[in-house]
Protein backbone atom coordinates (compact mmCIF):
# COMPACT_ATOMS: atom_id res chain seq x y z
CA UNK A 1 27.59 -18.88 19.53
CA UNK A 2 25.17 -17.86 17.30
CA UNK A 3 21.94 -15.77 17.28
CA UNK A 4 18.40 -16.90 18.72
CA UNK A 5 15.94 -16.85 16.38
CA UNK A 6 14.11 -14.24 18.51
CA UNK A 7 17.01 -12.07 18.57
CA UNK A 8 16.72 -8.98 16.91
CA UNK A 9 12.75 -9.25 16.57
CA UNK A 10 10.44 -6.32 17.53
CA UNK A 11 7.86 -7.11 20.88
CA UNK A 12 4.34 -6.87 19.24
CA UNK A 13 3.15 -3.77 19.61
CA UNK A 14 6.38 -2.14 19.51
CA UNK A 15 6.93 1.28 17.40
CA UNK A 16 9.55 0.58 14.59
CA UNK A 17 11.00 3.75 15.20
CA UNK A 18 12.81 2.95 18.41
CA UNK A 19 16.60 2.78 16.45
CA UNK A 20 15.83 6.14 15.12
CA UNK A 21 19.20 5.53 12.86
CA UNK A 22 16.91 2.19 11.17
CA UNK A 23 15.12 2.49 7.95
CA UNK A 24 11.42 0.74 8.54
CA UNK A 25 9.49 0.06 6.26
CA UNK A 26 6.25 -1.92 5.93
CA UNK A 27 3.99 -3.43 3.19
CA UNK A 28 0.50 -4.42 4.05
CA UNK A 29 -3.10 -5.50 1.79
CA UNK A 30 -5.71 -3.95 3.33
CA UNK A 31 -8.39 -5.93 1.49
CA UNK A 32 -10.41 -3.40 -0.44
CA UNK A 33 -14.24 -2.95 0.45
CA UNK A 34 -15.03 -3.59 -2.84
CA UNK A 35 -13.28 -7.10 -3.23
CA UNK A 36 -14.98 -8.52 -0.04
CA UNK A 37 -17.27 -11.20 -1.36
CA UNK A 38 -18.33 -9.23 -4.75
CA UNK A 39 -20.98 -10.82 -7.04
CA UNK A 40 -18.95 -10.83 -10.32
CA UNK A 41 -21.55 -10.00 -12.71
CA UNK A 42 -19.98 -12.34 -15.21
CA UNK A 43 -20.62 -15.33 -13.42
CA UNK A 44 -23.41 -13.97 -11.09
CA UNK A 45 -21.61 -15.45 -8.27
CA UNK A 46 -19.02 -14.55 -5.59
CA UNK A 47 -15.39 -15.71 -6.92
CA UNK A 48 -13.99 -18.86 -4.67
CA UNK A 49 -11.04 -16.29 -3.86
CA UNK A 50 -13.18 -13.64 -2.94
CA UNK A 51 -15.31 -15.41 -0.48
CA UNK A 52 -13.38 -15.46 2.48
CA UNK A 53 -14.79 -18.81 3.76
CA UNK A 54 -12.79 -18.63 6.88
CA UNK A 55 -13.47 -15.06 7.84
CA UNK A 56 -15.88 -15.34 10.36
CA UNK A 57 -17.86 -13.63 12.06
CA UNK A 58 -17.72 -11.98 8.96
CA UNK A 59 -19.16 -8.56 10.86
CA UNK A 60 -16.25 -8.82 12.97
CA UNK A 61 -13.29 -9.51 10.74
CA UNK A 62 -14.37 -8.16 7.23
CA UNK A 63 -16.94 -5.49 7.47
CA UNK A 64 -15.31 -2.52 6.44
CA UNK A 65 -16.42 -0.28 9.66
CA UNK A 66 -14.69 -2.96 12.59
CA UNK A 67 -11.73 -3.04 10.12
CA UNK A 68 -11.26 0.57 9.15
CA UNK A 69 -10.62 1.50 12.73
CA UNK A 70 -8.39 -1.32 13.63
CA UNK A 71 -6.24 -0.72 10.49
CA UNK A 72 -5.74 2.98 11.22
CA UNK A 73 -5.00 2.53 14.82
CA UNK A 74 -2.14 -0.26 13.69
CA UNK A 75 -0.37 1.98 10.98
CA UNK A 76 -0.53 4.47 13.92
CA UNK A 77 1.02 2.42 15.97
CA UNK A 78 3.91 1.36 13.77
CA UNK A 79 5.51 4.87 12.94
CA UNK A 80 6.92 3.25 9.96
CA UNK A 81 9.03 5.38 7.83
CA UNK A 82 7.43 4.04 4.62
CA UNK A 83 4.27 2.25 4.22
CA UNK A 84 3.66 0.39 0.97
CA UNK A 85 -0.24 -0.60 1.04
CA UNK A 86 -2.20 -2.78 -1.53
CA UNK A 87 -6.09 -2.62 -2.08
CA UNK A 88 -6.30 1.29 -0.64
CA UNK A 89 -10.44 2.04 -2.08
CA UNK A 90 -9.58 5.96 -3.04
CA UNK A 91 -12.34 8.80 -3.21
CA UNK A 92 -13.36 11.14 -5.69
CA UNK A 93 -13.72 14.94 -4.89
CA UNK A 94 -15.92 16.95 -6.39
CA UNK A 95 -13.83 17.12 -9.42
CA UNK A 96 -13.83 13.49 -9.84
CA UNK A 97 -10.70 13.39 -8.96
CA UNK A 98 -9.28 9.94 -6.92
CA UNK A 99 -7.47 10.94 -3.74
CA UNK A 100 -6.44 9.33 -0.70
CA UNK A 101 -9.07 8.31 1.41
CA UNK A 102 -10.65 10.25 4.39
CA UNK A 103 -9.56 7.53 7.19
CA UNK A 104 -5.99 7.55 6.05
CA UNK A 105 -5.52 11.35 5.63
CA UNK A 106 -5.77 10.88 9.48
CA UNK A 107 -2.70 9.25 9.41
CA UNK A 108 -0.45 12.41 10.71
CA UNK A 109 2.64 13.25 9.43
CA UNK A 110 2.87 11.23 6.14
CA UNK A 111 2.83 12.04 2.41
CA UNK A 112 1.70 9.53 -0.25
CA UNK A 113 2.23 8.92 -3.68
CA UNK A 114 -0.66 7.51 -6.09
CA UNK A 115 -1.27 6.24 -8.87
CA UNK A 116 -1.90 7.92 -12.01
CA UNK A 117 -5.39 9.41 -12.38
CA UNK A 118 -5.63 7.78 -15.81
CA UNK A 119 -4.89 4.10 -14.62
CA UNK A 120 -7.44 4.73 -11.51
CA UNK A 121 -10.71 5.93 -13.85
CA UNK A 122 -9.59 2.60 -15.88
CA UNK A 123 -10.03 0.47 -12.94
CA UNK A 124 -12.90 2.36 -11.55
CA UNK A 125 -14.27 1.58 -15.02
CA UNK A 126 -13.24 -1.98 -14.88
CA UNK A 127 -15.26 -2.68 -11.09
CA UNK A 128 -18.16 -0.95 -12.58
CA UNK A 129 -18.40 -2.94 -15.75
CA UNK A 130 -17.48 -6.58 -13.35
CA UNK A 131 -18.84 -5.94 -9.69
CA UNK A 132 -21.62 -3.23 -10.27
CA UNK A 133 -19.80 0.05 -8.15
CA UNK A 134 -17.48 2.50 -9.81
CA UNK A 135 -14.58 2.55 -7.60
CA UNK A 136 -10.97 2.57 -7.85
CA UNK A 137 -8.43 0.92 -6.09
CA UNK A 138 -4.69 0.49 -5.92
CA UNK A 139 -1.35 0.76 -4.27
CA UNK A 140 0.15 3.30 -1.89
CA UNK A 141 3.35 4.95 -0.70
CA UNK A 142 3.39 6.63 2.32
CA UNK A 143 6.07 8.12 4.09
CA UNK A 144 7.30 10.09 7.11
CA UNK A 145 7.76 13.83 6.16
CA UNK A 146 9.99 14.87 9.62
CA UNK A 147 12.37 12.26 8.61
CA UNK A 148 12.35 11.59 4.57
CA UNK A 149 12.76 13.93 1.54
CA UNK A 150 11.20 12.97 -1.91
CA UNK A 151 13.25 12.75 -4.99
CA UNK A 152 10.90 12.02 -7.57
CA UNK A 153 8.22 9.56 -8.28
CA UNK A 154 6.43 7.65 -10.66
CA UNK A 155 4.72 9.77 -13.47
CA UNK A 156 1.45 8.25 -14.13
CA UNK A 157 2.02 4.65 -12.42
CA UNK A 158 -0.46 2.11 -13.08
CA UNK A 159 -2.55 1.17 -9.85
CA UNK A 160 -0.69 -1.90 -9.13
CA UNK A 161 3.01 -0.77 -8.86
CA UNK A 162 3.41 2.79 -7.10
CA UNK A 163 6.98 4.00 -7.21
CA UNK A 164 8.66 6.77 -5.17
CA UNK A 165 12.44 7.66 -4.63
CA UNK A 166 13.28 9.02 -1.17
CA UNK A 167 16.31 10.04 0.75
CA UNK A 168 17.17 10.81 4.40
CA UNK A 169 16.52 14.55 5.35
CA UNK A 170 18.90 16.57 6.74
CA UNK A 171 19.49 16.71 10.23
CA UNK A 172 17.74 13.64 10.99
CA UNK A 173 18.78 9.90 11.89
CA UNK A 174 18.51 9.43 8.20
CA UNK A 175 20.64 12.09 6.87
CA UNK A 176 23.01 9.32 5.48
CA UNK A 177 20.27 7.32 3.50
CA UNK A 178 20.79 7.86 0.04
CA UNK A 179 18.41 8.02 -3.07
CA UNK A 180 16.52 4.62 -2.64
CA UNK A 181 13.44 3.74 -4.88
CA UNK A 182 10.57 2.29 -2.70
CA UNK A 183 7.70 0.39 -4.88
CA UNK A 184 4.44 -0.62 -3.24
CA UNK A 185 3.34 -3.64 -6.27
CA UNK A 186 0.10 -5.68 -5.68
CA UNK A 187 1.72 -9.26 -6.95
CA UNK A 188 -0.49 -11.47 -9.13
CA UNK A 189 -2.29 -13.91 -7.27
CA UNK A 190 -2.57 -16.56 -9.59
CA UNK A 191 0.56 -16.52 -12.02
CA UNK A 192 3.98 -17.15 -10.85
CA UNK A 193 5.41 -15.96 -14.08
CA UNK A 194 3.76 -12.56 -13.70
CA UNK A 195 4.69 -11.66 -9.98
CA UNK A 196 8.72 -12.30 -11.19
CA UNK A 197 7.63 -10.15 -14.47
CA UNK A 198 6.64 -7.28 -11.64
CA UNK A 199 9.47 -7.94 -9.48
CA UNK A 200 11.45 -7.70 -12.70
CA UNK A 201 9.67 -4.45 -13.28
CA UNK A 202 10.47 -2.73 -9.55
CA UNK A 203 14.12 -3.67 -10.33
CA UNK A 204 13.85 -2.21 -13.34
CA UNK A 205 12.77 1.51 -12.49
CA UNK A 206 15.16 1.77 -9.82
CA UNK A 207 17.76 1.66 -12.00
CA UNK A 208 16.85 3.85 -14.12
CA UNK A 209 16.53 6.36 -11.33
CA UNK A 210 19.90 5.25 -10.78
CA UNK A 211 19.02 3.89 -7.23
CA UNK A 212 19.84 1.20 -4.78
């Protein structure tokens, strides 16, 4: 007899830590700020995909401060092991440095991997020149320090495709998880041909970190 198709799923709401001896691991776009209905300064309009027609009322279901909450409390509520996010709007310290924002540093018991500083002042750069507001944005790895160990990561990895290479810590449910290269890539959204390219590309690094 075979399976129902509900078999094996999660309940909503559900931690995805409750098979401690499971890898989770989840990838989510957050939907920059920044991109939400932008006037491009080359056309002096909002782009069609950047208008988000159907989001409304936009003050409920795109303004950054109803979202920001209800995006922390959900990544809380997951207790993923790894967390690949797309569109994360970093901050700038005082050195002018990009770092993780403020609202996810309040995510507890995770470490992240960026991208490279010089890709990030490129597409700071970049929104500046097109939307009007220096700001950088990019992809994230985050994962769960009390039950992963990192191996090595990406060495100045462009904002779009974040690599890390992680392995189960000792003494945990994951001791036996070997070397295994996570990427968090923002696909193209308009060119089939250049999402395989990246998915060509993920495949790529990991093995040359000699990983599964």
């Amino acid at each position: 007899m075979g399976e129902s198709p509900s078999e094996g799923l999660l309940a909503r709401g559900q931690r995805l830590d409750s098979e401690p001896a499971h890898l989770s691991v989840v990838s989510y776009n957050i939907l920059a700020p920044a991109f939400v209905r932008p006037i491009d300064r080359r056309t002096g309009a909002v782009q069609p995909f950047a208008a988000f027609e159907w989001a409304e009322p936009a003050s409920e279901v795109l303004d950054w401060e109803a979202r920001r909450p209800r995006l922390l409390a959900q990544l809380q509520s997951w207790a993923a092991d790894v967390i690949c996010l797309q569109e994360v709007q970093f901050e700038q310290d005082e050195g002018e440095v990009f770092r993780l924002p403020s609202w996810l540093m309040k995510l507890e018991g995770y470490a992240a991997q960026l991208p490279g500083q010089k890709s990030l002042d490129q597409m700071a750069e970049r929104n500046e020149r097109v939307l009007g507001e220096r700001v950088a944005i990019g992809s994230v790895v985050l994962y769960r320090t009390d039950r992963l160990t990192r191996c090595s990561s990406g060495s100045g990895d462009p904002n779009t495709m974040v690599t890390i290479t992680l392995e189960g810590q000792s003494g945990t449910a994951l001791a036996s998880l070997a070397r295994t290269c996570f990427c968090s890539v923002h696909l193209d959204a308009r060119s089939e041909d250049k999402r395989v390219e990246q998915l060509r590309q993920c495949l790529a690094r990991a093995r040359r970190l000699g990983t599964r």
